[in-house]
N, C-alpha and C. Protein backbone atom coordinates (compact mmCIF):
# COMPACT_ATOMS: atom_id res chain seq x y z
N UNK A 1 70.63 118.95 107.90
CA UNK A 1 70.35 120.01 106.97
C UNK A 1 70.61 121.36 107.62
N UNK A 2 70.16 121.33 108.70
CA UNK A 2 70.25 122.59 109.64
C UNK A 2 71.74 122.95 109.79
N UNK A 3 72.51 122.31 109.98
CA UNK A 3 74.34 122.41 110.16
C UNK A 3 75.20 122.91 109.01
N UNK A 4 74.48 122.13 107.73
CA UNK A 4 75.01 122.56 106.23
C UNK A 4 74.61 123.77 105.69
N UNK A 5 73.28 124.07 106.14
CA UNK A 5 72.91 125.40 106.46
C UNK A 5 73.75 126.39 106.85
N UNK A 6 74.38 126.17 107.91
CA UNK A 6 75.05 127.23 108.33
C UNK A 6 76.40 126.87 108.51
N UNK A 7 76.97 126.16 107.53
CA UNK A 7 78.30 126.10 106.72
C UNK A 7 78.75 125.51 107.71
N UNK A 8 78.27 124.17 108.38
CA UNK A 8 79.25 123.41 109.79
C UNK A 8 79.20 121.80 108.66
N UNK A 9 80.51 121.36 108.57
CA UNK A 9 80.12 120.05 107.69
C UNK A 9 80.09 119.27 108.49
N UNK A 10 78.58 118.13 108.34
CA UNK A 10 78.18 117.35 108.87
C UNK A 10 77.82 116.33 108.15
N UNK A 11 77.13 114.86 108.73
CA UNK A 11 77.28 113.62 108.33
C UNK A 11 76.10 113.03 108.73
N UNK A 12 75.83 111.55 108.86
CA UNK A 12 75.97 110.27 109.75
C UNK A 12 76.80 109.03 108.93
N UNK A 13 76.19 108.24 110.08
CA UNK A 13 76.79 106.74 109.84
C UNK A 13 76.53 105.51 110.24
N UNK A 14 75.91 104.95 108.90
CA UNK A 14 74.67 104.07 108.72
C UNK A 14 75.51 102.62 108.42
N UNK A 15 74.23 101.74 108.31
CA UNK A 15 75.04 99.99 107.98
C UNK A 15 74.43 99.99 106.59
N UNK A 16 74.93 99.44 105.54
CA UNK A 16 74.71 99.27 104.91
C UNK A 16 73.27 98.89 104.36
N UNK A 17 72.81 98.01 105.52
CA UNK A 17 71.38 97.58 105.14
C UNK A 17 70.19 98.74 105.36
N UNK A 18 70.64 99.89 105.23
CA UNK A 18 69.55 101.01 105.23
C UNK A 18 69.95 101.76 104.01
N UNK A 19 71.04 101.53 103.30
CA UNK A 19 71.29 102.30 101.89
C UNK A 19 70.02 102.82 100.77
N UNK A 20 68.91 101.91 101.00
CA UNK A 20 67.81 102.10 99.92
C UNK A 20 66.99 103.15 100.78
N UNK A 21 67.11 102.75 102.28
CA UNK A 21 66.20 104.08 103.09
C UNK A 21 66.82 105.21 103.00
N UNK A 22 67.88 105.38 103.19
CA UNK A 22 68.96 106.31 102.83
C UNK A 22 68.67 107.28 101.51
N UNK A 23 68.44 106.77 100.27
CA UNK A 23 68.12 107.00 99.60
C UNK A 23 66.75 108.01 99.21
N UNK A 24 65.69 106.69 99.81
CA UNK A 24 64.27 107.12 99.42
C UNK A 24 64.39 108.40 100.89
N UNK A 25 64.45 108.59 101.85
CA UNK A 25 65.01 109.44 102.32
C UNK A 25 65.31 110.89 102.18
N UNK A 26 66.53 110.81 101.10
CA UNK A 26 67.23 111.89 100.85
C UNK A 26 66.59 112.44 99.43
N UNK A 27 66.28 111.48 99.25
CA UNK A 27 64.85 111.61 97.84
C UNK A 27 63.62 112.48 98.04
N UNK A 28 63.37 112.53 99.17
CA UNK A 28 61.70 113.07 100.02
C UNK A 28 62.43 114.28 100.30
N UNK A 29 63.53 114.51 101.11
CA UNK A 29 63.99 115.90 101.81
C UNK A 29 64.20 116.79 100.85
N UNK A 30 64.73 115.91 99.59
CA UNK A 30 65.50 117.23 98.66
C UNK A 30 66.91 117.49 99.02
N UNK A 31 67.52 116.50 99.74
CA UNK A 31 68.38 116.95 100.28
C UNK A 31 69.35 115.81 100.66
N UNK A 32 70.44 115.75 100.52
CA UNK A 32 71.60 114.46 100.29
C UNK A 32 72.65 114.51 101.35
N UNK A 33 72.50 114.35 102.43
CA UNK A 33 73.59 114.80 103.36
C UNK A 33 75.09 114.01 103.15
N UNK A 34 76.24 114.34 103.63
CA UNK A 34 77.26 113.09 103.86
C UNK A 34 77.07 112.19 104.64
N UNK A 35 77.48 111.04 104.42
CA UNK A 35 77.12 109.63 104.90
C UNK A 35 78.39 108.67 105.02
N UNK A 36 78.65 107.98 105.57
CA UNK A 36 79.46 107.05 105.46
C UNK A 36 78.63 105.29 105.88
N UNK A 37 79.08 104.81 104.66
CA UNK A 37 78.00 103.31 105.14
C UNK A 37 78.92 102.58 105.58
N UNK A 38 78.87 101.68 107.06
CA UNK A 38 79.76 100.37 107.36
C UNK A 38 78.91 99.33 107.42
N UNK A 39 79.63 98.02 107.93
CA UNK A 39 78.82 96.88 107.73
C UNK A 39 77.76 96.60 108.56
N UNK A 40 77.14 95.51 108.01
CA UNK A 40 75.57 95.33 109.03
C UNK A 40 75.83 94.34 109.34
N UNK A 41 75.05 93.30 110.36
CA UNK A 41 74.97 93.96 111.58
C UNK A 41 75.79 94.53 112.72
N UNK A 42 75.33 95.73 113.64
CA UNK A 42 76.51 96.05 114.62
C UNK A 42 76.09 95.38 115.83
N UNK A 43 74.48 95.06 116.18
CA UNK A 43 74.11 95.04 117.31
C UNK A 43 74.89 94.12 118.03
N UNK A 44 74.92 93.15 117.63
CA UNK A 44 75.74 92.12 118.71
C UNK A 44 77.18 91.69 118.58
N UNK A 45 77.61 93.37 118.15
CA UNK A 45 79.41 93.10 117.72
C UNK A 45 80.02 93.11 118.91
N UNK A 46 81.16 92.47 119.10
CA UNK A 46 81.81 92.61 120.43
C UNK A 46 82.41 94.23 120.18
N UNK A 47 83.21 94.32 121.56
CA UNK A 47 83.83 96.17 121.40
C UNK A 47 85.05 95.76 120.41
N UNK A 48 85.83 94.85 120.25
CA UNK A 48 86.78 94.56 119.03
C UNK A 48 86.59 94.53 117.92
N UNK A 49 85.33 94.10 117.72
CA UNK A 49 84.88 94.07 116.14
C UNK A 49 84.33 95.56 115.60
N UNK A 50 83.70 96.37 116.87
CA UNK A 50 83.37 97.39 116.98
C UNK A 50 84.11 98.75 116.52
N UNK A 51 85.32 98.01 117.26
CA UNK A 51 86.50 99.20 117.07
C UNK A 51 87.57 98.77 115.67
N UNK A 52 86.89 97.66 115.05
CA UNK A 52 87.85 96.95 114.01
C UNK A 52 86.67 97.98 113.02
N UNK A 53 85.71 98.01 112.72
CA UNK A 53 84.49 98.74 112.19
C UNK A 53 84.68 100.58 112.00
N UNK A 54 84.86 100.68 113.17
CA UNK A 54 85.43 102.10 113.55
C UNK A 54 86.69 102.64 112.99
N UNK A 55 87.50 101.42 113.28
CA UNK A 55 89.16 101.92 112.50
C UNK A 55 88.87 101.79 110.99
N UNK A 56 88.37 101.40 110.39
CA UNK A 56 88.13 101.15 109.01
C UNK A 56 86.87 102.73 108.35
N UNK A 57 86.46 102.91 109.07
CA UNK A 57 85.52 104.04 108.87
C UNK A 57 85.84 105.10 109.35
N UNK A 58 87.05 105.34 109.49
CA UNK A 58 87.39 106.68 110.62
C UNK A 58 87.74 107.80 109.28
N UNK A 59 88.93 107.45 108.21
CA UNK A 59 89.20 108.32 107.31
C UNK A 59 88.05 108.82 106.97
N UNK A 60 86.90 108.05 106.51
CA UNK A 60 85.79 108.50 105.36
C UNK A 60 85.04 109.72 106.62
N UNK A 61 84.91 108.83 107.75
CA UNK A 61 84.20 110.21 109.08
C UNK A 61 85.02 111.02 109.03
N UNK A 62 86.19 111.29 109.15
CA UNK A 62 86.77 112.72 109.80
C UNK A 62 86.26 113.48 107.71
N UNK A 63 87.14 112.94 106.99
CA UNK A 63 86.78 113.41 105.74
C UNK A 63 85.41 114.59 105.53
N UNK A 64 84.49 113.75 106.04
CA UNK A 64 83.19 114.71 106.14
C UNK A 64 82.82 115.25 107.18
N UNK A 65 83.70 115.56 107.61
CA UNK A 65 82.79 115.95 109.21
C UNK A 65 84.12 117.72 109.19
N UNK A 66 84.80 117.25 108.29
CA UNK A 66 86.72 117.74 108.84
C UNK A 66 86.54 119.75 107.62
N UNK A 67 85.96 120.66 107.98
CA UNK A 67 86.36 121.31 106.84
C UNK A 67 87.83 121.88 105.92
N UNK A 68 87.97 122.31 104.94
CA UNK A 68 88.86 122.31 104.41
C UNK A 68 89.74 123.99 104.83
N UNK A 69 90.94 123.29 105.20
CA UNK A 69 91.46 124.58 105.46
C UNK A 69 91.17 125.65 104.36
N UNK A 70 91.19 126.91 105.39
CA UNK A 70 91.35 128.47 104.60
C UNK A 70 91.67 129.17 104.26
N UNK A 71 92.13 129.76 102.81
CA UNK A 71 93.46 129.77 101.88
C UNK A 71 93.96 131.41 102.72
């Protein structure tokens, strides 16, 4: 909130299985940040599956994280 505040676009990036916390969450703050959801579970992904996870989620991260050039 603090970053969007002061016009820096920011994110995270969650597994899917927190989407409803996510929610009730952004429900309590008043406030909806950008998000990108990938799959659950990560904990015991190898670094291949990791980086197979990562390559698949990279457009939607830079997307929100990336501001829009200035005319």
């Amino acid at each position: 909130m603090d970053l969007e505040s002061r016009g820096i676009p920011g994110g995270y990036i969650l597994t899917e299985e927190f989407r409803q916390a996510d929610l009730a969450q952004a429900k309590s703050l008043g406030f909806a940040a950008n998000k990108v959801f990938v799959e659950h579970p990560i904990q015991d992904r190898t670094d291949a599956e990791m980086g197979d996870i990562a390559e698949r989620a990279f457009e939607a991260v830079k997307a929100m994280i990336v501001a829009p050039p200035e005319d």
